[in-house]
C-alpha atoms as a PDB file:
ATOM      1  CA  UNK A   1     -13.387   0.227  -7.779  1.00  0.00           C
ATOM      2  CA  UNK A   2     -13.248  -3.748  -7.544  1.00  0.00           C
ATOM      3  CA  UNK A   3     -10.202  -3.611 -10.084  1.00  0.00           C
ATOM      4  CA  UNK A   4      -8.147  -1.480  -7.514  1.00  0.00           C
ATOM      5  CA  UNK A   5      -9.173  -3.447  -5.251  1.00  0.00           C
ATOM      6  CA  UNK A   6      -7.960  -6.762  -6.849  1.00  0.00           C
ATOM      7  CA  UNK A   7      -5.105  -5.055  -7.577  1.00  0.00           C
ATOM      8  CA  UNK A   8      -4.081  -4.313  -3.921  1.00  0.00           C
ATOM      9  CA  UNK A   9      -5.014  -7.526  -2.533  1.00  0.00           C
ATOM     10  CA  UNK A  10      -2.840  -9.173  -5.277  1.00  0.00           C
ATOM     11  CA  UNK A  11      -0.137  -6.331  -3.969  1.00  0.00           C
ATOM     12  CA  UNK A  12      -0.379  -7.676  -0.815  1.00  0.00           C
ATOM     13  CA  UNK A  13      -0.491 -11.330  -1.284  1.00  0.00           C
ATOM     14  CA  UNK A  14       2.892 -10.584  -3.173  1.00  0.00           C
ATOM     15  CA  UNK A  15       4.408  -8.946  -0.490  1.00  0.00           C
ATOM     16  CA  UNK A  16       3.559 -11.991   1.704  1.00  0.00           C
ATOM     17  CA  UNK A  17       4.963 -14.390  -0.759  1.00  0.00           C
ATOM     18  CA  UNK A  18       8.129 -12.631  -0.829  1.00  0.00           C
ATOM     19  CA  UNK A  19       8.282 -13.011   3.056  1.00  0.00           C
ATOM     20  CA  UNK A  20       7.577 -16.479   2.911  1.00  0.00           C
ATOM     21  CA  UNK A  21      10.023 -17.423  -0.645  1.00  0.00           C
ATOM     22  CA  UNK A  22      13.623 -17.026  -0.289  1.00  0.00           C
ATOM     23  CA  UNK A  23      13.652 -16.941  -4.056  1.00  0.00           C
ATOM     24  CA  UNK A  24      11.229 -14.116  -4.625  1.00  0.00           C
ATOM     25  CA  UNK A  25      12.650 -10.608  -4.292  1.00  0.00           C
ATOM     26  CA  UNK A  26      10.294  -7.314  -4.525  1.00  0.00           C
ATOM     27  CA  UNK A  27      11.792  -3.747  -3.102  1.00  0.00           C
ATOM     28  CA  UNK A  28       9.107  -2.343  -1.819  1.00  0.00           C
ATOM     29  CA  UNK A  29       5.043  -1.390  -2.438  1.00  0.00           C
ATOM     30  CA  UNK A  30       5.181   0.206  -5.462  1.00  0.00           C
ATOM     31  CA  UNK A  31       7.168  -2.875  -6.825  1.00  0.00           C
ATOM     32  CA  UNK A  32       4.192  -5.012  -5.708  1.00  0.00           C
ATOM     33  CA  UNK A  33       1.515  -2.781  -7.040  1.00  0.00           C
ATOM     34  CA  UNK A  34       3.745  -2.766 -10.372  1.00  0.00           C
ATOM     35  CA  UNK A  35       3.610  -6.732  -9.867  1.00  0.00           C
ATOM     36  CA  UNK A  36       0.351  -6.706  -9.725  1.00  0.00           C
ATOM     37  CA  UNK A  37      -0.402  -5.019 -13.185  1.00  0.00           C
ATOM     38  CA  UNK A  38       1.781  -6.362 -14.923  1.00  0.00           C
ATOM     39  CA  UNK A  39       0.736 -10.114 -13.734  1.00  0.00           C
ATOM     40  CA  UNK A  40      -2.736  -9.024 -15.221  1.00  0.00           C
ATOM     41  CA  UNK A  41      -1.770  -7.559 -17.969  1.00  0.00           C
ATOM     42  CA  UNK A  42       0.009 -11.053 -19.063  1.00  0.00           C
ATOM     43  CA  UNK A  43      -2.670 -12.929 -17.762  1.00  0.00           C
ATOM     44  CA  UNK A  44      -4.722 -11.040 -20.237  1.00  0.00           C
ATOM     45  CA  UNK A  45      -2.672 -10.980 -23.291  1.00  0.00           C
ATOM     46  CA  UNK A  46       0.472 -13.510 -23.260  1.00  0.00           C
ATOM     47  CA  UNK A  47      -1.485 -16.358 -21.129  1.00  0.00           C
ATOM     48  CA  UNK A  48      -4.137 -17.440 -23.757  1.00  0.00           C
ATOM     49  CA  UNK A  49      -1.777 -17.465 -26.502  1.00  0.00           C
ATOM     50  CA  UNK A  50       0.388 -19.811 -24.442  1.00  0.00           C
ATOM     51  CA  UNK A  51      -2.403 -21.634 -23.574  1.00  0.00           C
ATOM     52  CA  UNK A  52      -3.790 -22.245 -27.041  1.00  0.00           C
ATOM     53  CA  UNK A  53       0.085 -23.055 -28.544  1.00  0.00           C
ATOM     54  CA  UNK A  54       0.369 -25.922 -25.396  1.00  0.00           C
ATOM     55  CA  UNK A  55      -3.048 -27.267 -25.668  1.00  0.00           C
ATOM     56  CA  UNK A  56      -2.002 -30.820 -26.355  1.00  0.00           C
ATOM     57  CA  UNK A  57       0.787 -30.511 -23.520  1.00  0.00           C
ATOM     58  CA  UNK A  58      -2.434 -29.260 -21.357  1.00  0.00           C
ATOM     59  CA  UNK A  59      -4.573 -32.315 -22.224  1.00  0.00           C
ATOM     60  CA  UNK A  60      -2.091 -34.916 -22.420  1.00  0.00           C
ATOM     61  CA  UNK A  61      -1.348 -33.556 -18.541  1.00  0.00           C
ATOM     62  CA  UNK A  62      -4.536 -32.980 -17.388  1.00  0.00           C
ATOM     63  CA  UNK A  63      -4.805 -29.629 -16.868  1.00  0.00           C
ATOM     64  CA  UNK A  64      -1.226 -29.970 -14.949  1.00  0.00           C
ATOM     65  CA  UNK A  65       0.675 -27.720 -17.679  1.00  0.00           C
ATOM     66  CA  UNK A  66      -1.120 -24.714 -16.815  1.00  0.00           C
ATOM     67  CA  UNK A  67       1.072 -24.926 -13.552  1.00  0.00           C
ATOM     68  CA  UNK A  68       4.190 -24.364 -15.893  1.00  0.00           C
ATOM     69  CA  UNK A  69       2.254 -22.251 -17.801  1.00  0.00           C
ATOM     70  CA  UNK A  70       1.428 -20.118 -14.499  1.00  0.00           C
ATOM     71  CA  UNK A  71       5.311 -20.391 -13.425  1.00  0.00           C
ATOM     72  CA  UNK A  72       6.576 -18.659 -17.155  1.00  0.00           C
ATOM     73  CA  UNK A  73       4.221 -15.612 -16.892  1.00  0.00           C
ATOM     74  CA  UNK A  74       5.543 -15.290 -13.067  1.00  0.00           C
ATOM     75  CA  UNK A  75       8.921 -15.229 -14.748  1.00  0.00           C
ATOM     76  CA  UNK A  76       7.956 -12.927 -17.486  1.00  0.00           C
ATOM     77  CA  UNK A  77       6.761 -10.453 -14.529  1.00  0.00           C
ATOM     78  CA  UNK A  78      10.059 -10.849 -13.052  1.00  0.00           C
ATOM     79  CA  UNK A  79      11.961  -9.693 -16.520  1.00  0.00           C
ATOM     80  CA  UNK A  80       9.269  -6.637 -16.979  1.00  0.00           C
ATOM     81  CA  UNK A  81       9.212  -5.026 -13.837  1.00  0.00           C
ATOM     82  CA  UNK A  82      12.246  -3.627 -11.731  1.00  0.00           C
ATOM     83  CA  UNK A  83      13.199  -4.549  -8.902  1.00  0.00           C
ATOM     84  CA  UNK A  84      10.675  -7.931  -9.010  1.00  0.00           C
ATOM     85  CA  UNK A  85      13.330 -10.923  -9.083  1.00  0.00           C
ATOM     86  CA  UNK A  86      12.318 -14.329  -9.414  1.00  0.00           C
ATOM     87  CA  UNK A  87      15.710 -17.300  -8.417  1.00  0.00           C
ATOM     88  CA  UNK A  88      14.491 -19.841 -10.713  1.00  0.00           C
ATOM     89  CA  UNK A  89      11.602 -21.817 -12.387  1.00  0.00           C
ATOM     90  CA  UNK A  90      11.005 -23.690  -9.315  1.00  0.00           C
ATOM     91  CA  UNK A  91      10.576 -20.817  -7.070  1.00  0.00           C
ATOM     92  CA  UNK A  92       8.141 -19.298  -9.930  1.00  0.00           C
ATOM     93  CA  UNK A  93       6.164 -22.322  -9.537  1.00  0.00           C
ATOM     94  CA  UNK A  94       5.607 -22.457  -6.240  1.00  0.00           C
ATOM     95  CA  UNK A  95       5.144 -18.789  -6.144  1.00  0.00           C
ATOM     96  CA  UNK A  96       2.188 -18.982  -8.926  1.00  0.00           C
ATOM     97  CA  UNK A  97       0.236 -22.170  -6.539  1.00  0.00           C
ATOM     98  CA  UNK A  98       0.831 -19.782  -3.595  1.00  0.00           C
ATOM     99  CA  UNK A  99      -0.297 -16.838  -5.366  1.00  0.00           C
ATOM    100  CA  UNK A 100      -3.378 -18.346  -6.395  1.00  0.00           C
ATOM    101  CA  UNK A 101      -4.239 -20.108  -3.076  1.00  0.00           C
ATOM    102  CA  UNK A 102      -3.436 -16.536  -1.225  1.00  0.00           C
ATOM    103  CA  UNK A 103      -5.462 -14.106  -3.964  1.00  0.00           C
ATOM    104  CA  UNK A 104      -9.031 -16.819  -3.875  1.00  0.00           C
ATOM    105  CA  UNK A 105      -8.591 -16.609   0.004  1.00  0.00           C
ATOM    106  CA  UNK A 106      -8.431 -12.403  -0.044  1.00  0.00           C
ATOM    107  CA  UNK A 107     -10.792 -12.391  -2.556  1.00  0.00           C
ATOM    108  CA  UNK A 108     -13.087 -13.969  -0.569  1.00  0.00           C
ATOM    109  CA  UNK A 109     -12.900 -11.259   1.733  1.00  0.00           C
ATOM    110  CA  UNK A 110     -14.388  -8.754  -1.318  1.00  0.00           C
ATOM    111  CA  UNK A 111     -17.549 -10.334  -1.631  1.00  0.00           C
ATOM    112  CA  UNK A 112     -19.943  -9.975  -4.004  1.00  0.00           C
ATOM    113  CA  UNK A 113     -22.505  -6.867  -4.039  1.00  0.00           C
ATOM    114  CA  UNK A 114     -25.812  -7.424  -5.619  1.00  0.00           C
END
């Protein structure tokens, strides 16, 4: 249930994003929802592997490389799922800080049930 959950609040916060972004582009809620997998799904499999092949990009930066790293699976997403586009690398970027600022703040809403 908290998975479906996650899944709609990401939905959303992408559907926000692509109010606020010129350079974002999703057709409608199903797109989003779609969005919203998939962005797991590469968080899950493609994002360690990138992580572990820029490690010394990562540490020389500070941590600051997982931005860009953040920005390519955005633009992965954008190449996977119809009707999802994404302008540029910039606009992925900004999208991915946005994303994450938006999904800790609904997330919050969730709670945690003990």
């Amino acid at each position: 249930m908290n998975l479906i959950l996650r899944i709609l609040l990401t939905a959303v916060a992408v559907l926000i994003l692509q109010k606020i972004l010129p350079g974002i582009s999703v057709d409608g809620y199903g797109t989003a929802i779609w969005v919203a997998i998939s962005l797991g799904i590469l968080n899950a499999l493609v994002k360690p592997v990138l992580i572990i092949f820029t490690l010394p990009a990562t540490i020389l930066t500070l941590g600051l490389f997982l931005f860009v790293i953040n920005a390519i699976i955005i633009m992965l997403a954008g190449n996977f799922v119809d009707g999802f586009t994404v302008s540029g690398f910039w606009y992925a970027l900004l999208f991915s800080i946005l994303l994450s600022f938006l999904q800790s703040v609904l997330y919050s809403f969730i709670g945690k049930k003990e």
